[in-house]
N, C-alpha and C. Protein backbone atom coordinates (compact mmCIF):
# COMPACT_ATOMS: atom_id res chain seq x y z
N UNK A 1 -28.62 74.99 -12.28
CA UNK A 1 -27.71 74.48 -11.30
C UNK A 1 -28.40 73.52 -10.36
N UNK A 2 -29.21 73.72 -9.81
CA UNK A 2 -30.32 72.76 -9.10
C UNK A 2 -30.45 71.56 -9.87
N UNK A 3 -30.89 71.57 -11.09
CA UNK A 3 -30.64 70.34 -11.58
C UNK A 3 -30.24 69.79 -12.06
N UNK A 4 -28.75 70.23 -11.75
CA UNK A 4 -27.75 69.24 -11.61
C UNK A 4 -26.95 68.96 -10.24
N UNK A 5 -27.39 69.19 -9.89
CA UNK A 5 -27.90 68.86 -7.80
C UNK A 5 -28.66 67.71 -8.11
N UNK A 6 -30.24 67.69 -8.29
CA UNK A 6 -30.88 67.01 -8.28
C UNK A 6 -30.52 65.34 -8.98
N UNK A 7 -29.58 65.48 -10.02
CA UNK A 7 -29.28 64.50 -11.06
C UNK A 7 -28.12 63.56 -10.03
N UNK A 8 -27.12 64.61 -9.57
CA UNK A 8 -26.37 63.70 -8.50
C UNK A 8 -26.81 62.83 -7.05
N UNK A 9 -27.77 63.64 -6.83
CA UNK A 9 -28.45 62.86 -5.85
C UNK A 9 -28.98 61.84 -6.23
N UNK A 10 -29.81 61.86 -7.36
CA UNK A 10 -30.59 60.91 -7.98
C UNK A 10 -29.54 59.46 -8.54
N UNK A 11 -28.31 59.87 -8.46
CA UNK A 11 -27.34 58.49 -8.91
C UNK A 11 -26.77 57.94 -7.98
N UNK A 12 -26.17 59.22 -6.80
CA UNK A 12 -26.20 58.38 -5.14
C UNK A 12 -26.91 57.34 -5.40
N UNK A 13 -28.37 57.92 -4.51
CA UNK A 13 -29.47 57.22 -4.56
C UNK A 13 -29.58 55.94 -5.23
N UNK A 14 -29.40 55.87 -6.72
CA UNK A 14 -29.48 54.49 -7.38
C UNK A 14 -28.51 53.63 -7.25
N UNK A 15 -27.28 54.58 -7.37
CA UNK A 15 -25.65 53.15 -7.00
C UNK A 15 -25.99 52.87 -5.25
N UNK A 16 -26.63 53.24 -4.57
CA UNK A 16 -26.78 53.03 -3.39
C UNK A 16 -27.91 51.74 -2.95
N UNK A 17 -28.79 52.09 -3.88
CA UNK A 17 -30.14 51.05 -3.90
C UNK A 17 -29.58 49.83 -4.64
N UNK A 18 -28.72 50.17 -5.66
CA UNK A 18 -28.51 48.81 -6.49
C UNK A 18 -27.59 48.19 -5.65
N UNK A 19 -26.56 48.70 -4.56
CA UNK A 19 -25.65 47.59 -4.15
C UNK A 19 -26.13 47.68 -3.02
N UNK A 20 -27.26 47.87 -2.50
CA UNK A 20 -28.01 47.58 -1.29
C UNK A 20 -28.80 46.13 -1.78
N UNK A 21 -29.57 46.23 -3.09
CA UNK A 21 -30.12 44.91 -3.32
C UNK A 21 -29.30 43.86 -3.65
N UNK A 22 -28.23 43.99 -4.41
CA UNK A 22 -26.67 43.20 -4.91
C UNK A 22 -26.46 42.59 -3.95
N UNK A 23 -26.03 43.08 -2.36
CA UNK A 23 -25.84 42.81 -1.66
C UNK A 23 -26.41 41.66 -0.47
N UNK A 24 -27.86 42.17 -0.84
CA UNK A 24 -28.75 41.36 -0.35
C UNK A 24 -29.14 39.60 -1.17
N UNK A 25 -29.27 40.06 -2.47
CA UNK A 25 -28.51 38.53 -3.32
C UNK A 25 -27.52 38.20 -3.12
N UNK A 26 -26.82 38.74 -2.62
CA UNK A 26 -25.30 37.79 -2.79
C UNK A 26 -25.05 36.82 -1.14
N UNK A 27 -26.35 36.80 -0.31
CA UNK A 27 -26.04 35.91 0.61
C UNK A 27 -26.79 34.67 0.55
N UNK A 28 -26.09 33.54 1.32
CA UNK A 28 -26.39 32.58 1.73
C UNK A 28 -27.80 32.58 2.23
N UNK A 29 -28.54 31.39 2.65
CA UNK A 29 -29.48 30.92 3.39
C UNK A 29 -29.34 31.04 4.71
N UNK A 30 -28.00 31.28 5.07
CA UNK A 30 -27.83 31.78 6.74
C UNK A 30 -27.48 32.91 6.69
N UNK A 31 -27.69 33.86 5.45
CA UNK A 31 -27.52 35.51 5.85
C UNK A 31 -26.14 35.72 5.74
N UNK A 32 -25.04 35.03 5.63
CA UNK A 32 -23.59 35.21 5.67
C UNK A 32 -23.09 35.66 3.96
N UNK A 33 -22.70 36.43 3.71
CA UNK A 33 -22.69 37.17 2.89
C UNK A 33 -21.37 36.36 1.99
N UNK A 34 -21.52 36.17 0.38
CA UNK A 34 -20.86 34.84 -0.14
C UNK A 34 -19.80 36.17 -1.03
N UNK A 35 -18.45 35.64 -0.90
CA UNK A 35 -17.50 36.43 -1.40
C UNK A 35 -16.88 36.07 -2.68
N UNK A 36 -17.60 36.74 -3.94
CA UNK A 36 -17.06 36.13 -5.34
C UNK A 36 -17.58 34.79 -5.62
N UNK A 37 -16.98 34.04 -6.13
CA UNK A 37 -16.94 32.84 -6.23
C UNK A 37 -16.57 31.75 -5.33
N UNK A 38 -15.93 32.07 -4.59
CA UNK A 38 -15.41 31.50 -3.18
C UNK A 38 -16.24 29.84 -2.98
N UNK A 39 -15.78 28.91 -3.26
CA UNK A 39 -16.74 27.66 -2.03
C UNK A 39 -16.98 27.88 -0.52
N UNK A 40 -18.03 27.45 0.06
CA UNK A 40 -17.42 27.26 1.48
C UNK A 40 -16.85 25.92 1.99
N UNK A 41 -16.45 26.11 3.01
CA UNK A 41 -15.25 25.08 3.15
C UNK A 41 -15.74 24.60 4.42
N UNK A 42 -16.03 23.38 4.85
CA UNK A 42 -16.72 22.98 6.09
C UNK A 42 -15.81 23.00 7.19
N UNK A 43 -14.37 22.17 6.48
CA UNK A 43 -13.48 21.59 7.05
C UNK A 43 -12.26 21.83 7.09
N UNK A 44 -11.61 22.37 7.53
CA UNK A 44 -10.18 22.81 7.34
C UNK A 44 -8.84 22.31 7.71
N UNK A 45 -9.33 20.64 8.76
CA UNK A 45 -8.09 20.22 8.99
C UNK A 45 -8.56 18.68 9.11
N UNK A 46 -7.17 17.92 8.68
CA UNK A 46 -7.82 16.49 8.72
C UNK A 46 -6.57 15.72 9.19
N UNK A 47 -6.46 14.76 10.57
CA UNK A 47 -5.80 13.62 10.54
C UNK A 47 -5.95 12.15 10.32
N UNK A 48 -4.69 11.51 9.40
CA UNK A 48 -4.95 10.53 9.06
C UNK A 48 -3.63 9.39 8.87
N UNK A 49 -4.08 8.37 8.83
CA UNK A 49 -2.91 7.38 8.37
C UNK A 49 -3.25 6.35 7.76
N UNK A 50 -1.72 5.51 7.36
CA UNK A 50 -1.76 4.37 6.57
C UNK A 50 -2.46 3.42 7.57
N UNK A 51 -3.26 2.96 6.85
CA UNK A 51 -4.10 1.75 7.71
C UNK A 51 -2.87 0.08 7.43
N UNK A 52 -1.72 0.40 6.32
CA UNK A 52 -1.19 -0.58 6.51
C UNK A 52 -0.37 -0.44 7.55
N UNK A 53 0.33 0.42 8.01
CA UNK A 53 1.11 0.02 9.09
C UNK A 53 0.82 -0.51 10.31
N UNK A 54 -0.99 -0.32 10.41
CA UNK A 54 -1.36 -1.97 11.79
C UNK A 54 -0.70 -2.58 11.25
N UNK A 55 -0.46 -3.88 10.15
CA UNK A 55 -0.22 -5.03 9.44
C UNK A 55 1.39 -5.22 9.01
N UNK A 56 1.16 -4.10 8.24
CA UNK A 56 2.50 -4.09 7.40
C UNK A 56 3.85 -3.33 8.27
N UNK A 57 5.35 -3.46 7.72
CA UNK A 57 5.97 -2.80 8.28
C UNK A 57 6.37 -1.39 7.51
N UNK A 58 5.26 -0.87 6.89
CA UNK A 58 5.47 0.61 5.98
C UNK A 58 3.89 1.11 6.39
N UNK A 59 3.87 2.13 6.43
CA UNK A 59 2.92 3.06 6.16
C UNK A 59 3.06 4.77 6.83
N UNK A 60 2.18 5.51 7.32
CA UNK A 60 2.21 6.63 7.34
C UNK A 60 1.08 7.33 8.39
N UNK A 61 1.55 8.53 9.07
CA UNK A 61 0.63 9.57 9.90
C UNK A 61 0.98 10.81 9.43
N UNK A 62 -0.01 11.43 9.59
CA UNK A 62 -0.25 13.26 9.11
C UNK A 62 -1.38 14.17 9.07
N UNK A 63 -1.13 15.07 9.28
CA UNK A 63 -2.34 15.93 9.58
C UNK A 63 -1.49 17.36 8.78
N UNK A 64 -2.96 17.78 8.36
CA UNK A 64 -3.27 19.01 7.29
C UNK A 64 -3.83 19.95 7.56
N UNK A 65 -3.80 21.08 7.80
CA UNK A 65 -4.11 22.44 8.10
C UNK A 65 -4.24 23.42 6.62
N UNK A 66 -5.31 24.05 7.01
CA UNK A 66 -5.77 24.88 5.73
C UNK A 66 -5.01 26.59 5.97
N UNK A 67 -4.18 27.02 5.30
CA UNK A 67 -3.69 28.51 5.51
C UNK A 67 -4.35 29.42 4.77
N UNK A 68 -5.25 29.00 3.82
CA UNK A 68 -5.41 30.13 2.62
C UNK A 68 -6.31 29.63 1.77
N UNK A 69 -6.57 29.90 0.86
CA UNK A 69 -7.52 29.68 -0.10
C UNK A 69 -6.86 28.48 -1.07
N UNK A 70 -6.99 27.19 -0.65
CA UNK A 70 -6.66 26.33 -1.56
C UNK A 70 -5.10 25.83 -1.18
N UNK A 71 -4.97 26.12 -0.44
CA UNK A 71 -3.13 26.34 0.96
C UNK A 71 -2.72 25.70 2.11
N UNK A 72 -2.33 24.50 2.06
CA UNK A 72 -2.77 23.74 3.30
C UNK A 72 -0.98 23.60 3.85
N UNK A 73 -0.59 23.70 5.04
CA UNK A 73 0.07 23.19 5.60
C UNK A 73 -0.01 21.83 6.44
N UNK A 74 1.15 20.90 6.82
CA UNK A 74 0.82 19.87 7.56
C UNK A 74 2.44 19.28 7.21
N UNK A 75 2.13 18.17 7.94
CA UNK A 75 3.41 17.36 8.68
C UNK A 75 3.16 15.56 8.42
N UNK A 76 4.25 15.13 8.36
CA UNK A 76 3.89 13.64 8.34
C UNK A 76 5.34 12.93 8.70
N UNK A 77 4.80 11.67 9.47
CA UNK A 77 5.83 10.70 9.71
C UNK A 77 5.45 9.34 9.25
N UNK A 78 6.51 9.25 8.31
CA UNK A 78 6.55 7.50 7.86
C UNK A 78 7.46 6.59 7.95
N UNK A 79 6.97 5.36 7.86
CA UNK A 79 7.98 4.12 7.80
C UNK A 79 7.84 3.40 6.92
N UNK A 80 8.94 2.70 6.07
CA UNK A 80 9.09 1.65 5.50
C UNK A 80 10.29 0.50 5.58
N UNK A 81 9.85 0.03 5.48
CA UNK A 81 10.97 -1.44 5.33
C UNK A 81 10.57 -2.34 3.87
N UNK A 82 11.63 -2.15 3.40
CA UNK A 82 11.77 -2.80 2.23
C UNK A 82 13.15 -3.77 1.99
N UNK A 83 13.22 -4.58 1.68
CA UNK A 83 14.48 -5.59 1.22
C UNK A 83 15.30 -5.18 2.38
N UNK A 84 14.74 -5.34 4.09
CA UNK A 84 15.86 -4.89 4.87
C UNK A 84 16.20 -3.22 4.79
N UNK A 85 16.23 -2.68 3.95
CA UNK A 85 16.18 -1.20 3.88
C UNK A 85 15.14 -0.58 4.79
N UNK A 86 15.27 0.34 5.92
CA UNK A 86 14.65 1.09 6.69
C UNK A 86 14.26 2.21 6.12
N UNK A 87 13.47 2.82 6.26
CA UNK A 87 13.59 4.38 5.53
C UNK A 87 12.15 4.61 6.93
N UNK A 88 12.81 5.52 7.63
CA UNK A 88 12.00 6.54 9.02
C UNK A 88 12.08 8.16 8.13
N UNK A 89 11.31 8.71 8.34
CA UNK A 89 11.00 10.14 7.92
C UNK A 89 10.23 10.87 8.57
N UNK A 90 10.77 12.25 8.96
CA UNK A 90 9.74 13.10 9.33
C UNK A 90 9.41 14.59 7.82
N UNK A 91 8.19 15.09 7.84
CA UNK A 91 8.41 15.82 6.68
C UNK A 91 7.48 17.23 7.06
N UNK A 92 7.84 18.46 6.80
CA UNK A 92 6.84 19.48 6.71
C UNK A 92 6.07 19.02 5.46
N UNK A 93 5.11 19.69 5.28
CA UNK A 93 4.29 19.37 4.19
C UNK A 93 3.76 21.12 3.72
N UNK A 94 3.33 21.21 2.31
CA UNK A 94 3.01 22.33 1.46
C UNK A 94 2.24 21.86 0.25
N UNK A 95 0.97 21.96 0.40
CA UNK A 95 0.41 21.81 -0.53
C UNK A 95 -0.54 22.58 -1.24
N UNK A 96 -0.81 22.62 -2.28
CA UNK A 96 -1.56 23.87 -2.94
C UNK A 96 -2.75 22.71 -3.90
N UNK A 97 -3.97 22.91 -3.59
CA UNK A 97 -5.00 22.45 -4.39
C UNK A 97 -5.62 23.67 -5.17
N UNK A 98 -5.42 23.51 -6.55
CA UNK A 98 -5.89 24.36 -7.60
C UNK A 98 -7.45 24.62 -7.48
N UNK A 99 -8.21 23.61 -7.44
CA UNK A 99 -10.00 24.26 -7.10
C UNK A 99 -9.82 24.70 -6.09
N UNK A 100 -8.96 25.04 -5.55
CA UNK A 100 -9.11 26.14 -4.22
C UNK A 100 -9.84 25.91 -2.92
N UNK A 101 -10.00 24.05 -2.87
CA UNK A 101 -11.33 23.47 -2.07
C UNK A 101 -10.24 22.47 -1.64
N UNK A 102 -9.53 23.54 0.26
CA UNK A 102 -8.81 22.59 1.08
C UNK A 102 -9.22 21.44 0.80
N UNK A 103 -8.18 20.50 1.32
CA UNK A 103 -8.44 18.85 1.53
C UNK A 103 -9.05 18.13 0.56
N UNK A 104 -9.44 18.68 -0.78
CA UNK A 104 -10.01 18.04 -1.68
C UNK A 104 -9.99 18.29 -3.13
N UNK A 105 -9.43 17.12 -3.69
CA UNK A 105 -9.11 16.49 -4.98
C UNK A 105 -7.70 17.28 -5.28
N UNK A 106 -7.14 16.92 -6.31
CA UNK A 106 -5.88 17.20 -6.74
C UNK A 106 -5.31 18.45 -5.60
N UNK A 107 -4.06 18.01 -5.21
CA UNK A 107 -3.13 18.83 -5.00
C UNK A 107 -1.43 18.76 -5.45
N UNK A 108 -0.90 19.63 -5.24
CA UNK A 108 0.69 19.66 -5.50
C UNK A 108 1.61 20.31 -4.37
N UNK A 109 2.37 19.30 -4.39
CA UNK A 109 2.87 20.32 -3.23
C UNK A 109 4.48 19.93 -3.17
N UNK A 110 5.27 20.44 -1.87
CA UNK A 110 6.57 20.68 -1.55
C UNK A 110 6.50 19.63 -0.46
N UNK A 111 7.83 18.97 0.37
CA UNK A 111 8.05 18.35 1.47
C UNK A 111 9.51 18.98 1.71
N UNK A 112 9.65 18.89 3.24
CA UNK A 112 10.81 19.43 3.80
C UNK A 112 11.13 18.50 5.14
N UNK A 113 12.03 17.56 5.00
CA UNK A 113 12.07 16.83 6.56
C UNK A 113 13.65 16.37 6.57
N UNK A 114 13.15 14.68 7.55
CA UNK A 114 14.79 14.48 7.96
C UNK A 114 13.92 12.80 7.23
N UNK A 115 15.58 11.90 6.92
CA UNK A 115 15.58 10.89 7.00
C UNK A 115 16.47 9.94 7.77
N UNK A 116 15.79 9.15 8.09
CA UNK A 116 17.18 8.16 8.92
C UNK A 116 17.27 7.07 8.14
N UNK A 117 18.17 6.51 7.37
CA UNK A 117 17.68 5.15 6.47
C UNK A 117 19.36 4.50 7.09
N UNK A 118 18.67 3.09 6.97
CA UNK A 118 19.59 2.06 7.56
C UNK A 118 19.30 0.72 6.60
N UNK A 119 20.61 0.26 6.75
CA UNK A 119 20.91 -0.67 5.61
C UNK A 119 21.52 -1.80 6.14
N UNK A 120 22.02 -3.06 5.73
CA UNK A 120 23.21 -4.05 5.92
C UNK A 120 23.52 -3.89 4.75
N UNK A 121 25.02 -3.33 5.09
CA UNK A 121 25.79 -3.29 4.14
C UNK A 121 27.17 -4.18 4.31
N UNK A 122 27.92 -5.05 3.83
CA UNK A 122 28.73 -6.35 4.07
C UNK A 122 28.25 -7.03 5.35
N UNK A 123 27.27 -7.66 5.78
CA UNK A 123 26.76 -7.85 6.67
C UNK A 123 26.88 -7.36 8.21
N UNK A 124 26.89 -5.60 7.26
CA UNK A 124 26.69 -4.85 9.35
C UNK A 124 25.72 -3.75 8.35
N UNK A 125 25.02 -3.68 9.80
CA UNK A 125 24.13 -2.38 9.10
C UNK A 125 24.67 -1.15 9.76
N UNK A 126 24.50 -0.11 8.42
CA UNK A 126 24.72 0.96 8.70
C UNK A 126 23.81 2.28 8.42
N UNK A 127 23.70 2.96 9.01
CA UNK A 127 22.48 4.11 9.19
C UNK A 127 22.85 5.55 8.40
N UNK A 128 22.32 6.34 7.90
CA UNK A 128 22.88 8.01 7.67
C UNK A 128 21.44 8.54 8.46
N UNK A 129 21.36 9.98 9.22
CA UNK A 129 20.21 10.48 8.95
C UNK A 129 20.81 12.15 7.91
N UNK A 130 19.41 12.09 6.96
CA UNK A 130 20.19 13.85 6.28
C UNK A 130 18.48 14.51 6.12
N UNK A 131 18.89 15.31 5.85
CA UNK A 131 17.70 16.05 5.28
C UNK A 131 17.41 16.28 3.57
N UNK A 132 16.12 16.54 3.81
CA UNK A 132 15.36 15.79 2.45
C UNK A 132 14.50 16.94 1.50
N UNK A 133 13.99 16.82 0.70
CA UNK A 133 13.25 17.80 -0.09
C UNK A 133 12.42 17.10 -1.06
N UNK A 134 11.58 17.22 -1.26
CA UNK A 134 11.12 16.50 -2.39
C UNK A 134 9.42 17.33 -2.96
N UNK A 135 8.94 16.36 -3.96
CA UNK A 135 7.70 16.82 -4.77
C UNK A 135 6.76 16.17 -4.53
N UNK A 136 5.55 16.62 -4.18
CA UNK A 136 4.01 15.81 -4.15
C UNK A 136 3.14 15.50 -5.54
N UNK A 137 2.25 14.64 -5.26
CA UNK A 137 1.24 14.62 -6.20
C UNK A 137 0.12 14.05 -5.57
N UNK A 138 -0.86 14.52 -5.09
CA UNK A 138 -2.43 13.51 -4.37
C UNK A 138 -3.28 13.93 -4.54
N UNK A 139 -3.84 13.47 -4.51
CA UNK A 139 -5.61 13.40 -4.48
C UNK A 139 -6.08 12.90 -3.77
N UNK A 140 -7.46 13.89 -2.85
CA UNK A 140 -8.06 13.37 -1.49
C UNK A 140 -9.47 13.54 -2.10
N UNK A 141 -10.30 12.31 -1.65
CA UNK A 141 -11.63 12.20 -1.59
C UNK A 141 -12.58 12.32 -0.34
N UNK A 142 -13.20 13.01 -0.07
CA UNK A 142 -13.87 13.22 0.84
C UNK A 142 -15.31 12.74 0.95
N UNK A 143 -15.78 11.83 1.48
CA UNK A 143 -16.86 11.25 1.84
C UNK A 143 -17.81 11.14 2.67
N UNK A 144 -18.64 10.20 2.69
CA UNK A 144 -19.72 9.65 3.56
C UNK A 144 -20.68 11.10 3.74
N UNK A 145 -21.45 10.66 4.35
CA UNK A 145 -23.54 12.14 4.63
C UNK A 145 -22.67 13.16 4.61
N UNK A 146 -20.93 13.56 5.88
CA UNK A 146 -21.04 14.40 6.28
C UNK A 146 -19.89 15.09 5.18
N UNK A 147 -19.39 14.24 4.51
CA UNK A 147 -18.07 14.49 3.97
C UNK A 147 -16.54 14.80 4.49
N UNK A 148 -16.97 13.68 6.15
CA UNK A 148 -15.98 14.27 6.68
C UNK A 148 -14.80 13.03 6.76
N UNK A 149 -15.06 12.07 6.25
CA UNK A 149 -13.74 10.87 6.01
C UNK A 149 -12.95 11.01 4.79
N UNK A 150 -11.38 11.14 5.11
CA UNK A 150 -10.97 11.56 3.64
C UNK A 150 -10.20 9.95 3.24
N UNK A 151 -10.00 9.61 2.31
CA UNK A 151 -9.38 8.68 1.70
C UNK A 151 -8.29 9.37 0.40
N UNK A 152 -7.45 9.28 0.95
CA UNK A 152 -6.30 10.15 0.14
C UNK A 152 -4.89 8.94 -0.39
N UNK A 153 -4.72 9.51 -1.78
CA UNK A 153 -3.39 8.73 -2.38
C UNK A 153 -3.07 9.75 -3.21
N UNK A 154 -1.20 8.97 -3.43
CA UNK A 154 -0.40 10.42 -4.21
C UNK A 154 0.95 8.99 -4.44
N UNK A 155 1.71 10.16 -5.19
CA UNK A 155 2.85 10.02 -5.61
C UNK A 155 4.34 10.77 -5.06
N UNK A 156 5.23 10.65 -4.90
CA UNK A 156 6.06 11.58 -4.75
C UNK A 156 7.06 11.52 -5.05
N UNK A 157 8.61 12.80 -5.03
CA UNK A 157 9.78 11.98 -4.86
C UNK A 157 10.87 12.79 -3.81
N UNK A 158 12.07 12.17 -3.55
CA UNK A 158 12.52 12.92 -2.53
C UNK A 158 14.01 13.17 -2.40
N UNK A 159 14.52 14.14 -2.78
CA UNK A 159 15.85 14.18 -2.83
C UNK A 159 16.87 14.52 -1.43
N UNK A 160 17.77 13.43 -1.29
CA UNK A 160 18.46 13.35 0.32
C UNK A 160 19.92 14.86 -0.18
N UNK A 161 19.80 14.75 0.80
CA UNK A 161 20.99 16.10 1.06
C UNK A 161 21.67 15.90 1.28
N UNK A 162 22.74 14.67 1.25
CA UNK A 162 23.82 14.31 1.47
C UNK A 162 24.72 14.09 0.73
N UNK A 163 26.32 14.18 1.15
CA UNK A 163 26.97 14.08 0.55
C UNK A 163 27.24 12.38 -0.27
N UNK A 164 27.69 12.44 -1.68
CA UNK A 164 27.63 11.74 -2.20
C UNK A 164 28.05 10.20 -1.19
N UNK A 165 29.52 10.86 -0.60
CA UNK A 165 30.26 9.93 -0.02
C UNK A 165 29.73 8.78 1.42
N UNK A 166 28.67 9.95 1.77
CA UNK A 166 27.77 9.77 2.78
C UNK A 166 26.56 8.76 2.43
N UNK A 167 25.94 9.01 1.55
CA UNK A 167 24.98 7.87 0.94
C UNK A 167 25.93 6.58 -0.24
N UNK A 168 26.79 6.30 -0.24
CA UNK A 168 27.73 5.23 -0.88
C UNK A 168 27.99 4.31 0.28
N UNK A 169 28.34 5.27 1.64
CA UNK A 169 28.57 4.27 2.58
C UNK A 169 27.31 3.21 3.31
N UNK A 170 26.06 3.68 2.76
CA UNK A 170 25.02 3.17 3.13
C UNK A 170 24.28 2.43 2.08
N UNK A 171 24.56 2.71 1.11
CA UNK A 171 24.00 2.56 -0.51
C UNK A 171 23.12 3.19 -0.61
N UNK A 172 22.69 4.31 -0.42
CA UNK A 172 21.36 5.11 -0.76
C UNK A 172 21.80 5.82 -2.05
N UNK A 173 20.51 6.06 -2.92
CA UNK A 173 20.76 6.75 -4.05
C UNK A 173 20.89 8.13 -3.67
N UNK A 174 20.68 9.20 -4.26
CA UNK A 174 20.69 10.70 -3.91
C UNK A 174 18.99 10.93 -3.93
N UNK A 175 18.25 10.13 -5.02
CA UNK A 175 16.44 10.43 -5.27
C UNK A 175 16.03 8.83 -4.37
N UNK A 176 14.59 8.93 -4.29
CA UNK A 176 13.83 7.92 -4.05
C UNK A 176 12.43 8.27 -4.17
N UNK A 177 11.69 7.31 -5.01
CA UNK A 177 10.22 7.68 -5.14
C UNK A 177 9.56 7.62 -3.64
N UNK A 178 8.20 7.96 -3.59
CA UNK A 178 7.29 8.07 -2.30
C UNK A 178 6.07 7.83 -2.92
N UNK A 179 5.25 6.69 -2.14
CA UNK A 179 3.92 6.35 -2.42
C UNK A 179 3.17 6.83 -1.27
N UNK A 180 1.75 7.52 -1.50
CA UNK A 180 0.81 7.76 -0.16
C UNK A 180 -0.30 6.93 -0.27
N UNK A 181 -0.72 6.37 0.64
CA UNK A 181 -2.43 6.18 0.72
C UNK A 181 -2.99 6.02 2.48
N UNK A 182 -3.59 6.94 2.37
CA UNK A 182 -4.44 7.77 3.96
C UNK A 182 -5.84 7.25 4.09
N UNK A 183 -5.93 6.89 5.27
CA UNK A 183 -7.84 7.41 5.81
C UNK A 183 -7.86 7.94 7.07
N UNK A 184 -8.38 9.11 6.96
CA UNK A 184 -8.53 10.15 7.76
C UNK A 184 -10.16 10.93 8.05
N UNK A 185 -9.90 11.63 9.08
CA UNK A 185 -11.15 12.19 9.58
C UNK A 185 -10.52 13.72 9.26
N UNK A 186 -11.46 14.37 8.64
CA UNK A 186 -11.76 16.04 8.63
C UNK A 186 -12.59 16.66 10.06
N UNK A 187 -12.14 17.91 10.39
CA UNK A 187 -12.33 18.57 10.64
C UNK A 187 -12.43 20.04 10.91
C-alpha cells in the first residue's frame, strides 16, 4: 500500500515539474507568458483617410478598433461625386481578418449606415436619405521600422433600403459598388 502512495506522489511531482518547465518555455523575452499560437498584436486601433479627398471631390475617413482575436469594429464617412451624383455616407463597420492579426492583410467584413444621395433629375435635383447594408473586401498593409502606417484598399457593395418607388424618383439603383483606399496611422 505504501507503494502505491509513493507512485502517486511520484507523478504529482512529475506532471508538476513538467508544466512548471512547459511553462517556463512558453514565455516571451519579457517574461509574459505566450498563449497557443496567438501573434502579438502591437496595435489595435488605426485612423485613416482618403488622401484624395484634399484634391478630389470623393474620398473617405475611418477608424478601426480591435474586439477580439482577428475582430475589429469601426466606422467610416464618405463622399463621392460622380456625373453630378452625390453619394454622402455614414457606415458601422465589421470586419473579421482570418490570420487573426487585427489591422492586417485580408479582411471581410459587414457595413451598416445611412445614405443621402442627390441627383438632377429633369433639371432639379433631388435627394433620398435610406439606410444601407452592404459587403467588404480589403486588405491593409502595415509599414515603415515601426509598422505603424497602414495603407489599406478594398472592394465593396451596398444595398439601399428603400423603397423601389423611392429610389426611381432619384434614379438610384437598389445595389452600388464601393471602392476603398486609406493611409492611416496605427495605434
Amino acid at each position: 500500500m505504501k507503494m502505491g502512495r509513493f507512485r502517486w506522489l511520484a507523478m504529482i511531482v512529475g506532471v508538476a515539474s513538467a508544466t512548471r518547465v512547459a511553462g517556463a518555455q512558453a514565455t516571451t523575452g519579457q517574461g509574459a507568458p505566450r498563449q497557443g499560437t496567438l501573434i502579438p498584436i502591437p496595435y489595435r486601433t488605426f485612423v485613416a483617410l482618403d488622401p484624395s479627398l484634399v484634391v478630389f471631390d470623393f474620398g473617405s475617413v475611418e477608424v478601426e478598433n480591435a474586439v477580439a482575436p482577428g475582430l475589429t469594429v469601426g466606422g467610416a464617412g464618405s463622399l463621392a461625386v460622380v456625373n453630378g451624383k452625390r453619394y454622402t455616407s455614414g457606415d458601422f463597420t465589421l470586419r473579421y481578418y482570418p490570420g487573426e492579426v487585427v489591422l492586417q492583410g485580408l479582411s471581410f467584413g459587414l457595413s451598416a449606415g445611412v445614405l443621402r444621395y442627390s441627383a438632377l433629375v429633369s433639371a432639379e435635383r433631388k435627394a433620398i436619405i435610406a439606410p444601407t447594408v452592404g459587403l467588404l473586401a480589403d486588405y491593409n498593409w502595415m509599414i515603415g521600422p515601426s509598422k505603424r502606417f497602414v495603407v489599406g484598399g478594398g472592394v465593396g457593395v451596398k444595398r439601399v433600403l428603400a423603397s423601389a418607388g423611392a429610389r426611381h424618383n432619384v434614379s438610384l439603383s437598389s445595389v452600388y459598388p464601393t471602392a476603398r483606399f486609406v493611409v492611416g496611422y496605427a495605434f
